[in-house]
N, C-alpha and C. Protein backbone atom coordinates (compact mmCIF):
# COMPACT_ATOMS: atom_id res chain seq x y z
N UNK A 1 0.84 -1.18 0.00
CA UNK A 1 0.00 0.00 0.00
C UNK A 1 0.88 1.24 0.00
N UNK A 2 0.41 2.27 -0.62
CA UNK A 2 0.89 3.64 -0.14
C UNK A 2 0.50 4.15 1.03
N UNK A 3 -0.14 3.75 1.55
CA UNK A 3 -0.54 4.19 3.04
C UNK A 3 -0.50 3.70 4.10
N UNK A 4 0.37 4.27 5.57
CA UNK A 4 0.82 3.15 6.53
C UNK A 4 -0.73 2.86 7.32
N UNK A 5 -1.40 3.54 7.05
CA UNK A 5 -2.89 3.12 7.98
C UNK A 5 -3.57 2.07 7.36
N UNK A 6 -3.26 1.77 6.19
CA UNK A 6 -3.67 0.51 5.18
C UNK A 6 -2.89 -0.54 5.55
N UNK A 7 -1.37 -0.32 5.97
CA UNK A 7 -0.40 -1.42 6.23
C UNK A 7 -0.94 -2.01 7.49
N UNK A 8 -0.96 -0.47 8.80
CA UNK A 8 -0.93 -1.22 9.94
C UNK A 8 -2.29 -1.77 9.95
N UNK A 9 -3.60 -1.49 9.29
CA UNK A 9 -4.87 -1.78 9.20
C UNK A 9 -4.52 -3.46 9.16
N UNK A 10 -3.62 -3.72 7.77
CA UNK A 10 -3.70 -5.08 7.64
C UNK A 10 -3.22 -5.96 8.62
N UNK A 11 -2.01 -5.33 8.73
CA UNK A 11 -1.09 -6.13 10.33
C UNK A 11 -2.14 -6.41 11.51
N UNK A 12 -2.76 -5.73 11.93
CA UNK A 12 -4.24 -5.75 12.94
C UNK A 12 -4.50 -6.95 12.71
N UNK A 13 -5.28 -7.22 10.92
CA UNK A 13 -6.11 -7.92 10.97
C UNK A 13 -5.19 -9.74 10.93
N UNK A 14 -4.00 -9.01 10.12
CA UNK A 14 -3.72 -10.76 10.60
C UNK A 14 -3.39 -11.01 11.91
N UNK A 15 -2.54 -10.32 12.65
CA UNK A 15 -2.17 -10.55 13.83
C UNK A 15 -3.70 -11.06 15.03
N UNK A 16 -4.34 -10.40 14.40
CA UNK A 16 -5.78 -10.84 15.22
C UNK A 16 -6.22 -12.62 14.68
N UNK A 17 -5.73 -12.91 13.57
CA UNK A 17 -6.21 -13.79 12.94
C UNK A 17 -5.05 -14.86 13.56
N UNK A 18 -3.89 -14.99 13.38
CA UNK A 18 -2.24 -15.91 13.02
C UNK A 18 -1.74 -15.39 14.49
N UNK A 19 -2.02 -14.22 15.28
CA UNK A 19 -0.88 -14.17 16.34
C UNK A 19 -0.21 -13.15 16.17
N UNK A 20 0.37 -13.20 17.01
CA UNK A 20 1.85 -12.04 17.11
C UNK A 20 2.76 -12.36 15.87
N UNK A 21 3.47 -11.02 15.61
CA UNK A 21 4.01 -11.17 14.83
C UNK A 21 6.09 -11.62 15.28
N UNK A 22 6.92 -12.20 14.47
CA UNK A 22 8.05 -12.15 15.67
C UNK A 22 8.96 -11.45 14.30
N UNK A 23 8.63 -11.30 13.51
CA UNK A 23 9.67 -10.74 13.07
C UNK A 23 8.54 -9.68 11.90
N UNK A 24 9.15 -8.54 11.61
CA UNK A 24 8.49 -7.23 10.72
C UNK A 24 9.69 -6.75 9.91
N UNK A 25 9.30 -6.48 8.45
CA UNK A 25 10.58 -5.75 7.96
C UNK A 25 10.08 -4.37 7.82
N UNK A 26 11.61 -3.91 7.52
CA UNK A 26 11.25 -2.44 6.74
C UNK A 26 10.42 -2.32 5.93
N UNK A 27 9.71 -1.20 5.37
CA UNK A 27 8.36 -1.30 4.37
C UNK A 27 9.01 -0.72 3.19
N UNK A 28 9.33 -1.32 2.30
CA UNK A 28 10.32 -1.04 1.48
C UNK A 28 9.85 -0.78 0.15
N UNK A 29 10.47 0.20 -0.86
CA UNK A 29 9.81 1.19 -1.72
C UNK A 29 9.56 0.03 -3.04
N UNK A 30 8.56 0.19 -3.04
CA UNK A 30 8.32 -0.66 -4.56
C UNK A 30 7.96 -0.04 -5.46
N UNK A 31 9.25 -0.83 -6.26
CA UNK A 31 9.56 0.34 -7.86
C UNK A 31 9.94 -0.87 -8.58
N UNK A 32 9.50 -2.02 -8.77
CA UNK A 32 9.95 -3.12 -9.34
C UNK A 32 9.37 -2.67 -11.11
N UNK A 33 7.89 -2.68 -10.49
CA UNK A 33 7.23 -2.54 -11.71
C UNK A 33 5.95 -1.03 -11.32
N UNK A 34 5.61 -0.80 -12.56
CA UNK A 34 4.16 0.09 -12.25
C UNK A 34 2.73 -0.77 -12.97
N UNK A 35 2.98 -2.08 -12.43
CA UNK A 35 1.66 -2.99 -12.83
C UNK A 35 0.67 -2.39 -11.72
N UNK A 36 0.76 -1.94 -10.54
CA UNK A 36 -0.27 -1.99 -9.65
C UNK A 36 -0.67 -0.60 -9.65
N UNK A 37 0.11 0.47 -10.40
CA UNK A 37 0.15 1.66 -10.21
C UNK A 37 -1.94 2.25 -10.64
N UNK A 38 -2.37 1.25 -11.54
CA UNK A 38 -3.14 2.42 -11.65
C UNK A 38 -4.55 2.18 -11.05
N UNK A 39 -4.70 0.77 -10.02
CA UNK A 39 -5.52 0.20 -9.10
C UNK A 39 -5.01 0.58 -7.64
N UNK A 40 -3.68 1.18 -7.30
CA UNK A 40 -2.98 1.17 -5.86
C UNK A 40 -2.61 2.84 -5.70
N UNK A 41 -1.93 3.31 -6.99
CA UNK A 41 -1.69 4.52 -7.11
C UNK A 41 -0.11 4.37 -7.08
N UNK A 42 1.19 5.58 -6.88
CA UNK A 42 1.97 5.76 -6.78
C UNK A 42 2.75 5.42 -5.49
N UNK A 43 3.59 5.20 -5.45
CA UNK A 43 4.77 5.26 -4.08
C UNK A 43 4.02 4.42 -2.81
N UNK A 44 4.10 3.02 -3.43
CA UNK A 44 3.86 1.73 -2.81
C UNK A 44 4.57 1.48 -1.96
N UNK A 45 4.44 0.76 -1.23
CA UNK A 45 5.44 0.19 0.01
C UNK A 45 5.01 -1.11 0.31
N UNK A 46 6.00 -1.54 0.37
CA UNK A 46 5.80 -3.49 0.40
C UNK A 46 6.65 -3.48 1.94
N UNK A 47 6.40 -4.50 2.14
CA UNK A 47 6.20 -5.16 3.75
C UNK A 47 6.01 -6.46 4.18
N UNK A 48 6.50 -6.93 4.78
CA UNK A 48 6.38 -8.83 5.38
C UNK A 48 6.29 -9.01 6.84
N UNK A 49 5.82 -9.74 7.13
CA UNK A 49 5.58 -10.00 8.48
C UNK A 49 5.49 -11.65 8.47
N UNK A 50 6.32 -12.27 9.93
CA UNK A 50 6.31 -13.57 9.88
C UNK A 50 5.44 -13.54 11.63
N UNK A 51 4.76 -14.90 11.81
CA UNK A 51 3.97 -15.09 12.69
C UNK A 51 4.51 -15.86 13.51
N UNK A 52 4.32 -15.81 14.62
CA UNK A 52 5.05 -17.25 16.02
C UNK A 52 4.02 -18.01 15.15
N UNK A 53 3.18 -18.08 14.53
CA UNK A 53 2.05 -19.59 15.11
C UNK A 53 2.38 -20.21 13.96
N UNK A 54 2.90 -21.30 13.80
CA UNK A 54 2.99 -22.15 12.31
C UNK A 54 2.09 -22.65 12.37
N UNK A 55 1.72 -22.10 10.99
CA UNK A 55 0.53 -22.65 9.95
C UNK A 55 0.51 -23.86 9.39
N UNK A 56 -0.71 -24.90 8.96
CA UNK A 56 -0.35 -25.99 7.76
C UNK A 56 -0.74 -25.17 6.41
N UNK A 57 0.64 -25.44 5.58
CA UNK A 57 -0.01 -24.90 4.90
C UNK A 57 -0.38 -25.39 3.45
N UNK A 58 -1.03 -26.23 3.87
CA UNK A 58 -2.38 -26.89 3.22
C UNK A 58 -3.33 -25.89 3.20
N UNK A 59 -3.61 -24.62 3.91
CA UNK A 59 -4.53 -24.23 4.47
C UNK A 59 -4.28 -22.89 3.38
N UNK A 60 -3.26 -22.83 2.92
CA UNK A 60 -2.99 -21.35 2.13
C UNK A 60 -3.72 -20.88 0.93
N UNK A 61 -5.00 -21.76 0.36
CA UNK A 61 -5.76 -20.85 -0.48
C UNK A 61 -6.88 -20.63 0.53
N UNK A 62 -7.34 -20.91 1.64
CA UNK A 62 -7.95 -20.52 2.63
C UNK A 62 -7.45 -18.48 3.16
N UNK A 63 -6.37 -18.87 3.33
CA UNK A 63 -5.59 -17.14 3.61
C UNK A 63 -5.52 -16.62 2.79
N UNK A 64 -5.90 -16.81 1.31
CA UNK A 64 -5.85 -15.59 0.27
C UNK A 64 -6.88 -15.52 0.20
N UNK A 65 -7.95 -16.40 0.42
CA UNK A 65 -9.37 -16.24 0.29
C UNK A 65 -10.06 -14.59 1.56
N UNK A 66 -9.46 -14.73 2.34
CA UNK A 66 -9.62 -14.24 3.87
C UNK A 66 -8.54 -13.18 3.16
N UNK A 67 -7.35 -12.93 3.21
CA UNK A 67 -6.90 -11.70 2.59
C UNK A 67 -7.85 -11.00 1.73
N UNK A 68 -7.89 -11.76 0.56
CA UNK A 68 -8.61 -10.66 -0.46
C UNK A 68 -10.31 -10.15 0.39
N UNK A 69 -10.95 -11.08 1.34
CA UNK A 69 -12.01 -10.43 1.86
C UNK A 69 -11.68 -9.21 2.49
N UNK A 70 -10.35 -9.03 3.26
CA UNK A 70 -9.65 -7.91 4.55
C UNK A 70 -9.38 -6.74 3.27
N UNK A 71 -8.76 -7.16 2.06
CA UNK A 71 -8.64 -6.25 1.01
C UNK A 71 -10.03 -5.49 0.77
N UNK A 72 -11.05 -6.21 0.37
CA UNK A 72 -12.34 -5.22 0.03
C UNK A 72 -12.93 -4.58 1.20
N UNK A 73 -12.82 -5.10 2.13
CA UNK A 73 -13.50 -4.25 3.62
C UNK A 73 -12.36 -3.48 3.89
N UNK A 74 -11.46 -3.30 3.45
CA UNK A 74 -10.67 -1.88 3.44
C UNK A 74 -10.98 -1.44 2.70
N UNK A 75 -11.38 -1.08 1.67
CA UNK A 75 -11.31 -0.66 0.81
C UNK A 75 -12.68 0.13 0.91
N UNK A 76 -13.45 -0.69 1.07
CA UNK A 76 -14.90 -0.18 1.47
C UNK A 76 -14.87 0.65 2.43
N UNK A 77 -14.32 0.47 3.95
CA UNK A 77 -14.30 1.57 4.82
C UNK A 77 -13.59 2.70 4.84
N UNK A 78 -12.39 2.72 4.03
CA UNK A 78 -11.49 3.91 4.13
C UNK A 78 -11.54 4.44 2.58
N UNK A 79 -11.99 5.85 3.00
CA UNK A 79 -12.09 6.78 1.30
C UNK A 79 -10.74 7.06 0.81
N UNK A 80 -10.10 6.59 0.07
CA UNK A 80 -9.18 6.73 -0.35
C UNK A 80 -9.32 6.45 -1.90
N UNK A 81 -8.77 7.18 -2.65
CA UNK A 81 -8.86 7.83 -4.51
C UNK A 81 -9.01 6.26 -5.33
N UNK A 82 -7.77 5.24 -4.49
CA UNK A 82 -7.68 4.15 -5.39
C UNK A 82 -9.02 3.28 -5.40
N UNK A 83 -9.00 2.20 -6.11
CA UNK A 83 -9.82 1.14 -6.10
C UNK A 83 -9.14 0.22 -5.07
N UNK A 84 -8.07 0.17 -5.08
CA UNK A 84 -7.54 -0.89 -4.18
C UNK A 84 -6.30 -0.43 -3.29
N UNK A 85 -6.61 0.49 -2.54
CA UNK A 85 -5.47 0.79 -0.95
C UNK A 85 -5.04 -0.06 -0.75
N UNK A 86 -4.84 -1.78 -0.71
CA UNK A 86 -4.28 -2.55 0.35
C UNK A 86 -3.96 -3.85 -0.47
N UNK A 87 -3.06 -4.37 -0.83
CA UNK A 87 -3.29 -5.47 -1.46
C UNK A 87 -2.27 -6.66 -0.27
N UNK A 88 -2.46 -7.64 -0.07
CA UNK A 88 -2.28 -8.24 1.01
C UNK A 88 -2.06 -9.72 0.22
N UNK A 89 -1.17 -10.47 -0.01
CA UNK A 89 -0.68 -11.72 -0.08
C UNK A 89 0.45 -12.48 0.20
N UNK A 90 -0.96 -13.55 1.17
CA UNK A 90 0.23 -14.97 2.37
C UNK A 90 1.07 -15.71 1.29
N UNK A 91 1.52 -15.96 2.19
CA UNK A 91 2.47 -17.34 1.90
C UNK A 91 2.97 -17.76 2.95
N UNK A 92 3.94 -18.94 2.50
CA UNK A 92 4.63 -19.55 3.81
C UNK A 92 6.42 -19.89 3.35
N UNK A 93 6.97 -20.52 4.20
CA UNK A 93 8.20 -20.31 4.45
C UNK A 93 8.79 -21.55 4.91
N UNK A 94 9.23 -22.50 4.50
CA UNK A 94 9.61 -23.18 5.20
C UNK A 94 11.44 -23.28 4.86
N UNK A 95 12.29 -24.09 5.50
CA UNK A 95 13.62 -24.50 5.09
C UNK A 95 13.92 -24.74 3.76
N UNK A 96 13.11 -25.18 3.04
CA UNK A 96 13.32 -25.28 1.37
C UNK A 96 13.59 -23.86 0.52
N UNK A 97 11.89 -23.53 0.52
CA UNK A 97 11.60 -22.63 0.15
C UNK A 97 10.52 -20.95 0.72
N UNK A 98 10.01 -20.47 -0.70
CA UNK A 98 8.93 -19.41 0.09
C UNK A 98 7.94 -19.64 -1.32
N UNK A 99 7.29 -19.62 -0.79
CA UNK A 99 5.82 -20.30 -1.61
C UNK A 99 4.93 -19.05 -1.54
N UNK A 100 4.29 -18.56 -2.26
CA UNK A 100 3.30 -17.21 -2.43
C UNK A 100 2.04 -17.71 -3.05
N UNK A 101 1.14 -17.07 -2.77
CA UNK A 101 -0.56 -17.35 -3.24
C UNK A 101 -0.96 -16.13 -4.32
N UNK A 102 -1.83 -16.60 -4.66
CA UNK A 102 -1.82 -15.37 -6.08
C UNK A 102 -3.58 -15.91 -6.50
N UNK A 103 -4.52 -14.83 -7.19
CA UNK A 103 -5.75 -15.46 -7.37
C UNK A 103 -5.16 -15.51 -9.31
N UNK A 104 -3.95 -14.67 -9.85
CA UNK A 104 -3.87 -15.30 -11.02
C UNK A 104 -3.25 -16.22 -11.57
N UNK A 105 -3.44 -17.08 -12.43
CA UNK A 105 -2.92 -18.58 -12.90
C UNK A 105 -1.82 -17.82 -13.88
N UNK A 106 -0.83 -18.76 -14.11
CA UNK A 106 0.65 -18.76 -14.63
C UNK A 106 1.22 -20.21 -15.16
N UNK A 107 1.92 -20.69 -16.17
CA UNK A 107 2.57 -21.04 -16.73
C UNK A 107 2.79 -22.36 -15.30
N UNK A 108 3.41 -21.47 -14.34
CA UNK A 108 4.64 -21.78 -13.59
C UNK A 108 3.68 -21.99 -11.67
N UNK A 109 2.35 -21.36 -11.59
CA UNK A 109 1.66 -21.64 -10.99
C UNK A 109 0.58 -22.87 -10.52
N UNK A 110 0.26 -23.12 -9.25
CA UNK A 110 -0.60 -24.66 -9.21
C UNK A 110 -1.83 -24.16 -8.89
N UNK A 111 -2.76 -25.01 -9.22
CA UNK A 111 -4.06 -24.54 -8.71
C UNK A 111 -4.38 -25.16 -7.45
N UNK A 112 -4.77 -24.40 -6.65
CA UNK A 112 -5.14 -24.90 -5.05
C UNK A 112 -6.34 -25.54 -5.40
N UNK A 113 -7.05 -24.66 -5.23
CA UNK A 113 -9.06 -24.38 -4.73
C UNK A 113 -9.65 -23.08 -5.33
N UNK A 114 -10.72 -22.98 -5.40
CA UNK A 114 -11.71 -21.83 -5.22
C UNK A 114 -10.76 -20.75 -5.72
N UNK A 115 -10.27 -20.50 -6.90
CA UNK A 115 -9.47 -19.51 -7.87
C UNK A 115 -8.11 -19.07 -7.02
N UNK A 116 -7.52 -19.84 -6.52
CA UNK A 116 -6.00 -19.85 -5.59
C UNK A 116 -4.82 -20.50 -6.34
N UNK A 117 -4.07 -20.19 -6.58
CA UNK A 117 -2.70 -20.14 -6.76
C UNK A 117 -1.54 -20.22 -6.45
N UNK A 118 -0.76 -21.01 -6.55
CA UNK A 118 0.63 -21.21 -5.35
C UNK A 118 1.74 -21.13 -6.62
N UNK A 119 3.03 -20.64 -5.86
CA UNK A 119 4.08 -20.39 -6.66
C UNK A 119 5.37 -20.50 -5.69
N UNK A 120 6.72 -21.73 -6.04
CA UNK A 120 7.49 -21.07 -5.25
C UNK A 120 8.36 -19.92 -6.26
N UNK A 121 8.22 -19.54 -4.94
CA UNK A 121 8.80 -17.73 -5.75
C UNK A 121 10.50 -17.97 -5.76
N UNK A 122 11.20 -18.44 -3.90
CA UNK A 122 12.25 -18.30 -3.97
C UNK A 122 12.66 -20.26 -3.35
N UNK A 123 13.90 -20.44 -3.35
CA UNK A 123 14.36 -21.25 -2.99
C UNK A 123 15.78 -21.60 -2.41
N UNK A 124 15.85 -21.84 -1.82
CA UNK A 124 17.13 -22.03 -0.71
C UNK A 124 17.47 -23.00 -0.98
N UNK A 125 19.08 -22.80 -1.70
CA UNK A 125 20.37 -23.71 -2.04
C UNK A 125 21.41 -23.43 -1.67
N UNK A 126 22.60 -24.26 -0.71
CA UNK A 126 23.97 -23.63 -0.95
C UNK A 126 24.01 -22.64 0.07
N UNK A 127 22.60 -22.55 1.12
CA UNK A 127 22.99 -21.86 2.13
C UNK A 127 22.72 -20.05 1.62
N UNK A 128 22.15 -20.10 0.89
CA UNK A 128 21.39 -18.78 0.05
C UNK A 128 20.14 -18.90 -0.67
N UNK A 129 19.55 -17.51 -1.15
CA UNK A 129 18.24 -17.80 -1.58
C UNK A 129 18.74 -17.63 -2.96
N UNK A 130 17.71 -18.70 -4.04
CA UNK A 130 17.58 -18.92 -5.55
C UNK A 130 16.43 -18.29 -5.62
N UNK A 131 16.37 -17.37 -7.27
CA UNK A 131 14.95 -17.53 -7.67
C UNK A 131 15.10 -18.30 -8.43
N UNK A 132 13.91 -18.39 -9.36
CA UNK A 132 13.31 -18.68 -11.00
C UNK A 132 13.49 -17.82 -12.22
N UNK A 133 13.10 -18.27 -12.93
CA UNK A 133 13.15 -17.05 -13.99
C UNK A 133 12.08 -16.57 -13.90
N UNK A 134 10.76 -17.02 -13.54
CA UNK A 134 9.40 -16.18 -13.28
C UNK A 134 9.35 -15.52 -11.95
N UNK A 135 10.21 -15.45 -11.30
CA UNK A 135 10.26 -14.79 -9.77
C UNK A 135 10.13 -12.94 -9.87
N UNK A 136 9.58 -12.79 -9.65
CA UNK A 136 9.51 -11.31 -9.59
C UNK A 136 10.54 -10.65 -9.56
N UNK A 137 11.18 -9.49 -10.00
CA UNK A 137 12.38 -8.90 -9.79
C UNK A 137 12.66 -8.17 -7.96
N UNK A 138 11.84 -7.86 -7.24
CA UNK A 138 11.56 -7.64 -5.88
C UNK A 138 12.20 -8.66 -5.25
N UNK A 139 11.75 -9.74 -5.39
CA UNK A 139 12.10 -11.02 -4.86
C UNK A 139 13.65 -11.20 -5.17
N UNK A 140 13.92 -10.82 -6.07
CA UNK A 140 15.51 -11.15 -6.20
C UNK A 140 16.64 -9.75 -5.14
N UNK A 141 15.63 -8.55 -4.54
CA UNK A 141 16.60 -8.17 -3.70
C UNK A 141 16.99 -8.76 -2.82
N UNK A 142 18.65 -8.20 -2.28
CA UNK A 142 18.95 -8.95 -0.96
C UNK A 142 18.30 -8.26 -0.35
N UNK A 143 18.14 -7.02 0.12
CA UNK A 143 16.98 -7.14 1.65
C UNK A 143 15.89 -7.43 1.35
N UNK A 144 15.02 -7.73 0.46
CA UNK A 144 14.00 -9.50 0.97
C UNK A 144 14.81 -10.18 1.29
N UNK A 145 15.33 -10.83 0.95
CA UNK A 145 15.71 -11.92 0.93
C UNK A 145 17.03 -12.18 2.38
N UNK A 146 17.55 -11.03 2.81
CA UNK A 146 18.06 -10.77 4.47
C UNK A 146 16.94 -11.31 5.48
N UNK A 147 15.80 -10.63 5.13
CA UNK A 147 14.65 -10.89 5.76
C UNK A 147 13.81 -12.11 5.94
N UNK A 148 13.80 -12.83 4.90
CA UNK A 148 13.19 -14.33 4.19
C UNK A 148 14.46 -15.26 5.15
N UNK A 149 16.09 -14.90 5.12
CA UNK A 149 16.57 -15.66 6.08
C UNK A 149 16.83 -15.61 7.44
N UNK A 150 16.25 -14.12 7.74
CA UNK A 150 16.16 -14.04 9.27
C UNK A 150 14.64 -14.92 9.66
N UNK A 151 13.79 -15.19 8.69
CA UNK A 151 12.46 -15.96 9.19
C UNK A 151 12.82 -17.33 9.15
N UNK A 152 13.57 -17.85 8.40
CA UNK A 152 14.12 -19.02 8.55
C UNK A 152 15.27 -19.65 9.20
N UNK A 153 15.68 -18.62 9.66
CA UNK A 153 16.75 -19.28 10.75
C UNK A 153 15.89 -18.84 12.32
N UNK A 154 14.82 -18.48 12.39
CA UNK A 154 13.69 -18.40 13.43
C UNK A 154 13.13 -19.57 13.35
N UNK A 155 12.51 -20.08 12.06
CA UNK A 155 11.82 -21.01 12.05
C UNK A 155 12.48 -22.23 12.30
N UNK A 156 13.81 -22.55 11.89
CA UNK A 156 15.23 -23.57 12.22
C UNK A 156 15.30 -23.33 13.59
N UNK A 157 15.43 -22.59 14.59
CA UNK A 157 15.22 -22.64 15.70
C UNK A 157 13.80 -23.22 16.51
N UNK A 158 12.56 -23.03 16.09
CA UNK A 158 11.48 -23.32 16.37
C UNK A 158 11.62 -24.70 16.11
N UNK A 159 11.84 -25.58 14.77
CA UNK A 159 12.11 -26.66 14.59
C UNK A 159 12.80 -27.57 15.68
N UNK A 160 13.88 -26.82 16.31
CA UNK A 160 15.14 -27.81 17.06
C UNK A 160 14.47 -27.69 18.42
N UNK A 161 13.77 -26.91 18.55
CA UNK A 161 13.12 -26.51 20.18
C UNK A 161 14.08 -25.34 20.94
N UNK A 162 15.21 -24.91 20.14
CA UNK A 162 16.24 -23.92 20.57
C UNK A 162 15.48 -22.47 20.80
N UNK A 163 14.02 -21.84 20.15
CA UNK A 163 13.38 -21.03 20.09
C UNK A 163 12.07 -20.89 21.12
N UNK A 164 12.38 -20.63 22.11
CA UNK A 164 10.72 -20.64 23.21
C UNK A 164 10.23 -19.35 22.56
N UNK A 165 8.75 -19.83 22.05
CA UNK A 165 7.50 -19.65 22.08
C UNK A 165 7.39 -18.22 22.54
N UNK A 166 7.00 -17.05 22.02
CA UNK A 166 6.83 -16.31 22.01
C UNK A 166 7.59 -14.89 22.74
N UNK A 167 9.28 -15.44 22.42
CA UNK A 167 10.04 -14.39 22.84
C UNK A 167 10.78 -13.92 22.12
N UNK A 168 10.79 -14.16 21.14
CA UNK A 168 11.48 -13.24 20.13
C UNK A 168 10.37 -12.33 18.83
N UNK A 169 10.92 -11.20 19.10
CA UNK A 169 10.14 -9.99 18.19
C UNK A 169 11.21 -9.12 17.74
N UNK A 170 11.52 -9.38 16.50
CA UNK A 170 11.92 -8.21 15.71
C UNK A 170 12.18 -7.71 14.80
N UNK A 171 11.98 -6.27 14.79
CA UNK A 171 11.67 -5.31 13.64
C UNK A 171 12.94 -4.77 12.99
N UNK A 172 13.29 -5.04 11.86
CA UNK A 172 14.42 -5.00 10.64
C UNK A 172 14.57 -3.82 10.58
């Protein structure tokens, strides 16, 4: 979103939904492309947030389903010029990879359910993150991708039992 009351609006709603959050990044300027520019508007800001509560995520065209609902009831309550203030899409994370949900189909995309979409975007080899050639150019910065391995060496801790449960929080 271009607007942090749209960001923190969304953070609310998942954190109300998934939990606390333990790790937040910087909200970082997105200039990859101007595909969203003329539904979002200008001077976007992208943002990630990882949750203590692991998800199955089997469950992840369920959370884009529930995103894109949190998307139109923003949208609906706050007057703002665009059609779409807030655009909001889960994924998950595990030691392999980072897997993203999308309601559009691709080449390179699977079909969940109920018009859902899965993609791994990035992948972890060699002790670093890989993309694809369909990976978004965003996705190929290192700070995502600083960020994508500070959630996974959280989650590698959660795994070993080295990580108690709801004490680590932090903001990049």
């Amino acid at each position: 979103s271009r607007y942090d009351e749209a960001l923190d609006w969304g953070l609310a709603r998942c954190e109300a939904q998934w939990g606390a959050t333990v790790l937040v990044s910087p909200r970082f300027e997105f200039v990859a492309t101007d595909y969203y520019e003329p539904t979002m508007g200008p001077g976007i800001r992208k943002c990630f947030w990882a949750f203590e509560c692991l998800a199955d995520p089997g469950t992840l065209a369920d959370w884009k389903q529930l995103s894109n609902e949190w998307e139109a009831e923003y949208a609906r309550s706050h007057r703002h010029a665009e059609p779409r203030p807030l655009n909001l899409d889960p994924g998950y994370l595990t030691l392999a990879k980072l897997v993203l949900a999308s309601t559009k189909d691709h080449t390179h995309r699977i079909y969940l359910r109920r018009g859902i979409f899965a993609e791994i975007t990035l992948f972890y080899r060699r002790q670093r993150w890989e993309h694809h050639a369909w990976t978004f150019p965003d996705y190929r910065r290192e700070d995502y991708q600083k960020f994508f391995s500070e959630c996974r060496e959280y989650y590698h801790r959660r795994l070993r039992g080295t990580e108690p449960h709801g004490t680590y929080r932090e903001e990049l």
